[in-house]
PDB file of N, CA and C in Angstrom:
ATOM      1  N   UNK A   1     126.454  78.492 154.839  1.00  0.00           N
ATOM      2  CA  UNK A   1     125.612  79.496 155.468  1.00  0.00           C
ATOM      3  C   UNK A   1     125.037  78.930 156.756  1.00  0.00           C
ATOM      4  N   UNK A   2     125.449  79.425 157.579  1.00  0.00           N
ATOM      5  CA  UNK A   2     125.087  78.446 159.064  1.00  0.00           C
ATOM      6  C   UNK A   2     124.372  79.555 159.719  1.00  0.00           C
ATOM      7  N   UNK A   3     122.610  79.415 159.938  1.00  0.00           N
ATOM      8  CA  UNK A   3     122.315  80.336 160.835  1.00  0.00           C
ATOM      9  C   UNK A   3     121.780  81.215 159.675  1.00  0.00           C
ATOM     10  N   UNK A   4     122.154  81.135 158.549  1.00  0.00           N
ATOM     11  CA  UNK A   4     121.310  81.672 157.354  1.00  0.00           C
ATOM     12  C   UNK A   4     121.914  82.887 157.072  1.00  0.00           C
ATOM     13  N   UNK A   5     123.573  83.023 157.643  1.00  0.00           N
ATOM     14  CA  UNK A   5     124.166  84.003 157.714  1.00  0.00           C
ATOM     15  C   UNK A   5     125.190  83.562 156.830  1.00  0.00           C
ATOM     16  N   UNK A   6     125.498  84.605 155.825  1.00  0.00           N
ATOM     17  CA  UNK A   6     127.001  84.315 154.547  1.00  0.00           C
ATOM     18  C   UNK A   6     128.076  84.346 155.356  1.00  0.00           C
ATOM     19  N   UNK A   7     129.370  83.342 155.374  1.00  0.00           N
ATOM     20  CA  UNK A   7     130.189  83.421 155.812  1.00  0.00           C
ATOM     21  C   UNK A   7     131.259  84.848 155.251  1.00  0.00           C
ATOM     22  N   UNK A   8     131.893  85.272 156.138  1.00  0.00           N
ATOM     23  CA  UNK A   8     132.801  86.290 155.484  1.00  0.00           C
ATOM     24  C   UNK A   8     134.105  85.971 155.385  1.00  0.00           C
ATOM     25  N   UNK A   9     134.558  84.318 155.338  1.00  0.00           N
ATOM     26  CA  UNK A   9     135.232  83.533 155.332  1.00  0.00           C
ATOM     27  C   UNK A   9     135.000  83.214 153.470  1.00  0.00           C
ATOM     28  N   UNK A  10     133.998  83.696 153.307  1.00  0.00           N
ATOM     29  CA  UNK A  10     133.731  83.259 151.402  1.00  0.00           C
ATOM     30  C   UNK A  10     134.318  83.936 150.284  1.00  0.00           C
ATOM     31  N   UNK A  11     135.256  85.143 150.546  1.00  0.00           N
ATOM     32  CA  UNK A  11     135.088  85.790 149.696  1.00  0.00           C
ATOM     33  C   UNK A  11     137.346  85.663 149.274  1.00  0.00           C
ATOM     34  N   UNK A  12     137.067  84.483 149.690  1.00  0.00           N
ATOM     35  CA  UNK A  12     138.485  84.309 149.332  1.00  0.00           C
ATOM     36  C   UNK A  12     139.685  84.439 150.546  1.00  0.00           C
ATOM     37  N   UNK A  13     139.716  85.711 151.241  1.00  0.00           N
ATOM     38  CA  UNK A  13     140.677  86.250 152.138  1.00  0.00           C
ATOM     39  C   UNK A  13     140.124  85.643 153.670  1.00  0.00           C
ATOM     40  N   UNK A  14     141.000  84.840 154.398  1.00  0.00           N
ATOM     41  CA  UNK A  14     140.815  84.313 155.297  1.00  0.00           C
ATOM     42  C   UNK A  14     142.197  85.094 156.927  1.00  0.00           C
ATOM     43  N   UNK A  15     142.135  84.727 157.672  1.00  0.00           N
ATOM     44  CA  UNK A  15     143.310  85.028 158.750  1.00  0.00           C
ATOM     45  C   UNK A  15     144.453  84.917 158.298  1.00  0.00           C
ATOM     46  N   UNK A  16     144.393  83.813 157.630  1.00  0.00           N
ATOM     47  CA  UNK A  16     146.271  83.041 157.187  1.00  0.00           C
ATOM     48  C   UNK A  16     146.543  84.094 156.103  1.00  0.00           C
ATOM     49  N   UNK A  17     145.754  84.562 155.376  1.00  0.00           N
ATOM     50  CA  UNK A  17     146.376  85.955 154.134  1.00  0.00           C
ATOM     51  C   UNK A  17     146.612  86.979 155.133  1.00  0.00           C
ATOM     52  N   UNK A  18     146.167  87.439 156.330  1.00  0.00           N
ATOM     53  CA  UNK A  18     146.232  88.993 156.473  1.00  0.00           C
ATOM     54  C   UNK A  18     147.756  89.632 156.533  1.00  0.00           C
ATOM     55  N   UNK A  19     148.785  88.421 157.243  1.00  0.00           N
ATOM     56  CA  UNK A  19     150.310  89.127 156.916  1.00  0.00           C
ATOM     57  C   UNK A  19     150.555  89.636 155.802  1.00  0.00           C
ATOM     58  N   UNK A  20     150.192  88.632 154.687  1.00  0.00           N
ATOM     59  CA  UNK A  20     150.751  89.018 153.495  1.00  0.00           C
ATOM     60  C   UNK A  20     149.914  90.233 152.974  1.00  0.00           C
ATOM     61  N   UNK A  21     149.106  90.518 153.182  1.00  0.00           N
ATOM     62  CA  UNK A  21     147.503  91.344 152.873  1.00  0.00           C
ATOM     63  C   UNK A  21     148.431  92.899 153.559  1.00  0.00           C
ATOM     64  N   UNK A  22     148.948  92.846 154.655  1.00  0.00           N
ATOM     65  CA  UNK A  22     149.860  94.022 155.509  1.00  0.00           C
ATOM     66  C   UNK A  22     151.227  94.307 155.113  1.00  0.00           C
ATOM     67  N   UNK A  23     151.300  93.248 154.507  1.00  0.00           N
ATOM     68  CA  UNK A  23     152.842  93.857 154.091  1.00  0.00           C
ATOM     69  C   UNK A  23     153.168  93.943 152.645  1.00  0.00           C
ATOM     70  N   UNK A  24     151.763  94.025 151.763  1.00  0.00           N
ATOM     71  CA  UNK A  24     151.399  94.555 150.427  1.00  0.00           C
ATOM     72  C   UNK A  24     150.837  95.548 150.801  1.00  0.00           C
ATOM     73  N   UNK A  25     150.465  96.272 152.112  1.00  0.00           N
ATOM     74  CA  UNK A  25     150.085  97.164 152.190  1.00  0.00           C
ATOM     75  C   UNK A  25     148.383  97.624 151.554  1.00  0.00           C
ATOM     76  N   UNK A  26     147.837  96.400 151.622  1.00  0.00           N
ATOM     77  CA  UNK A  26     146.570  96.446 151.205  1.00  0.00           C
ATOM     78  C   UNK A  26     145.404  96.234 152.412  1.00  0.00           C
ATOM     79  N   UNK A  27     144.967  97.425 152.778  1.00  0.00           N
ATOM     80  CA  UNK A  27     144.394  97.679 154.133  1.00  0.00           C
ATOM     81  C   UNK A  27     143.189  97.686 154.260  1.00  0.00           C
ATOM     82  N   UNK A  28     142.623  98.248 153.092  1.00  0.00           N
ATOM     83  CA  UNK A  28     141.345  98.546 152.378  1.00  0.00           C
ATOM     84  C   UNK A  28     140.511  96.574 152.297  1.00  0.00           C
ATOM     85  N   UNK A  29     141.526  96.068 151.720  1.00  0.00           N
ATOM     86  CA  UNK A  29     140.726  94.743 151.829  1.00  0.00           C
ATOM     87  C   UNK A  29     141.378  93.887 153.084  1.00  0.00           C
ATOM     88  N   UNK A  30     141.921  94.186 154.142  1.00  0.00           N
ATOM     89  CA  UNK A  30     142.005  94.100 155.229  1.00  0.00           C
ATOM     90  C   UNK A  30     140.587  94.549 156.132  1.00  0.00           C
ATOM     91  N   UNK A  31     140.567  95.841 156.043  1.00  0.00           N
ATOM     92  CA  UNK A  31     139.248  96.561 156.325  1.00  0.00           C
ATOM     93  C   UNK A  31     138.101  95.836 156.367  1.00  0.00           C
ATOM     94  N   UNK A  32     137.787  95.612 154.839  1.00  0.00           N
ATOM     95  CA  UNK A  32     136.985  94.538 154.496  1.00  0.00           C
ATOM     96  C   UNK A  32     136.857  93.496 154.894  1.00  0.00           C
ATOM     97  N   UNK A  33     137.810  92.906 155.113  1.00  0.00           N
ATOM     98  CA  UNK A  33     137.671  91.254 155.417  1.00  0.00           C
ATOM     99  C   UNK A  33     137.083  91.650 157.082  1.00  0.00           C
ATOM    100  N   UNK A  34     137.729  92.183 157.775  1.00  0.00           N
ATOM    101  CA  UNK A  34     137.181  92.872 159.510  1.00  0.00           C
ATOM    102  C   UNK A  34     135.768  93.017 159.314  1.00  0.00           C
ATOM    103  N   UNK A  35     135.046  93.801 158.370  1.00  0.00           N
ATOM    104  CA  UNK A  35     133.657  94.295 158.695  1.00  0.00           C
ATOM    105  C   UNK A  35     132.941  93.310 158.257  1.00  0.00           C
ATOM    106  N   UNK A  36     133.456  92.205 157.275  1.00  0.00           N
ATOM    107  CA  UNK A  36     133.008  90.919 157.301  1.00  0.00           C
ATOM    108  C   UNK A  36     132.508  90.234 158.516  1.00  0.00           C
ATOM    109  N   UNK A  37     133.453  89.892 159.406  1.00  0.00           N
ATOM    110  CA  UNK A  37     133.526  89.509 160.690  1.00  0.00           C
ATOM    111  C   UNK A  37     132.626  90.572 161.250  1.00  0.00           C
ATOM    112  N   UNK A  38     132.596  91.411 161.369  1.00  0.00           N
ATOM    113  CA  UNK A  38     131.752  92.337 162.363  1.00  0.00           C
ATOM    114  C   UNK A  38     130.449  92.430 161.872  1.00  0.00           C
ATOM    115  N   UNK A  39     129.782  92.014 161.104  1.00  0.00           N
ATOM    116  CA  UNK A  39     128.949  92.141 160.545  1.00  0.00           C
ATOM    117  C   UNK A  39     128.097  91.119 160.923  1.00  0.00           C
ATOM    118  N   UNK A  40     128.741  89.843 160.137  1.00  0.00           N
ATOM    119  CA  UNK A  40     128.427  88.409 160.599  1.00  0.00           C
ATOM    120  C   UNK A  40     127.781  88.224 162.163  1.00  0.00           C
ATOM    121  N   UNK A  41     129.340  88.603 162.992  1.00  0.00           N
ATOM    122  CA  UNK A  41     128.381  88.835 164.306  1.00  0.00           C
ATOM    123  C   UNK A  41     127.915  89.652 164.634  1.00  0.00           C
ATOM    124  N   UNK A  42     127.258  90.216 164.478  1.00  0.00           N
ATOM    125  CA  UNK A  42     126.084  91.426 164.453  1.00  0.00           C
ATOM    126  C   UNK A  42     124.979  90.996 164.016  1.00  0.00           C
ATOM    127  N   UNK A  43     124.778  89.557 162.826  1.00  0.00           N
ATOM    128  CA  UNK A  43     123.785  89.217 162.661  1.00  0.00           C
ATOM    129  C   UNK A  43     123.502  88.030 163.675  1.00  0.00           C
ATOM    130  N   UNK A  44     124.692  87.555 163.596  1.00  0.00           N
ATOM    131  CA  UNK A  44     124.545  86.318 164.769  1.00  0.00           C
ATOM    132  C   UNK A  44     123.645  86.506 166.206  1.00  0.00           C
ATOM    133  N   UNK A  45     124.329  87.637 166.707  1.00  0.00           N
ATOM    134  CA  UNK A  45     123.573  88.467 168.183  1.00  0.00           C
ATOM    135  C   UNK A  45     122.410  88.493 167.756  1.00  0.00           C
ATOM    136  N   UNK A  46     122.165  89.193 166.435  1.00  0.00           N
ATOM    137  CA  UNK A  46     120.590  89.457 166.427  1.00  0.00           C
ATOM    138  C   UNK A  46     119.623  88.301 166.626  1.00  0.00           C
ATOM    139  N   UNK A  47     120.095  86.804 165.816  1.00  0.00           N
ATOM    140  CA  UNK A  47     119.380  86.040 165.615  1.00  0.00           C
ATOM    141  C   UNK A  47     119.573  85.219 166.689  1.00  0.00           C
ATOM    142  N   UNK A  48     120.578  85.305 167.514  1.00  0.00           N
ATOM    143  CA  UNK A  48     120.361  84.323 168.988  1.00  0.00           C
ATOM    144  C   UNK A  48     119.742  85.391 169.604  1.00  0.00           C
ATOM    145  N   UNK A  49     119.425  86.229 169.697  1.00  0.00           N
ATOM    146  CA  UNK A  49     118.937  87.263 170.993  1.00  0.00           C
ATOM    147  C   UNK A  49     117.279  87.256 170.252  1.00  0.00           C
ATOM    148  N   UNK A  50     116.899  87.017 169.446  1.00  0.00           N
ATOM    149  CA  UNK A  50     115.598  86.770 168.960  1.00  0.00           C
ATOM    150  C   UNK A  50     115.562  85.168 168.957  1.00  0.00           C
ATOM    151  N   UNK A  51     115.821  84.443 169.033  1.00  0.00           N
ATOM    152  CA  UNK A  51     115.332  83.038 169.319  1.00  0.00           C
ATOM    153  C   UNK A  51     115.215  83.016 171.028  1.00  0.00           C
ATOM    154  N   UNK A  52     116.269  83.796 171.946  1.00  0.00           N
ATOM    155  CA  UNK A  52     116.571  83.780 173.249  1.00  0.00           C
ATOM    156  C   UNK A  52     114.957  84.381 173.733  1.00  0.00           C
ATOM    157  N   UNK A  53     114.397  85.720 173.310  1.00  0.00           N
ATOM    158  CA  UNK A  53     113.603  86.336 173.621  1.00  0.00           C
ATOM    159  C   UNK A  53     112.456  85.163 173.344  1.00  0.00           C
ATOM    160  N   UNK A  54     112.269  84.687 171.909  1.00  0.00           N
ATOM    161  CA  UNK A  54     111.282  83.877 172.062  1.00  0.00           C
ATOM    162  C   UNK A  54     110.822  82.490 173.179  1.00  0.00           C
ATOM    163  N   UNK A  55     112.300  81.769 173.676  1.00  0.00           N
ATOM    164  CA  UNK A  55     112.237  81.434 174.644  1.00  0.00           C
ATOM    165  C   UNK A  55     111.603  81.471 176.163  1.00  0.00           C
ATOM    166  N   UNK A  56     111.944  82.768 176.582  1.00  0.00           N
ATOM    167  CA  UNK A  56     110.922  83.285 178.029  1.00  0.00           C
ATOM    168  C   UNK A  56     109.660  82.923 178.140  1.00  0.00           C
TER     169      UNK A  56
END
């Protein structure tokens, strides 16, 4: 947890599965694994852009 943020790297499915993840035709946890990532940084922004602000 770096940044106090859950990796979305944890939940098993990483980059190196997604071929095989596409050509089982399983999109849904494709999906998933993406909003992982989008999420993550979404918290990331938040929490550097609030340490940044406290800075000034």
């Amino acid at each position: 947890k770096a940044f106090g943020i859950q990796s979305p790297k944890s939940h098993g499915i990483t980059g190196y599965d997604i071929n095989d993840y596409f050509k089982a035709r399983r999109y849904k946890e494709i999906a998933q694994y993406c909003m992982g990532d989008v999420l993550a940084t979404a918290q990331l922004y938040a929490k550097w852009r609030y340490l940044y602000e406290g800075l000034k």
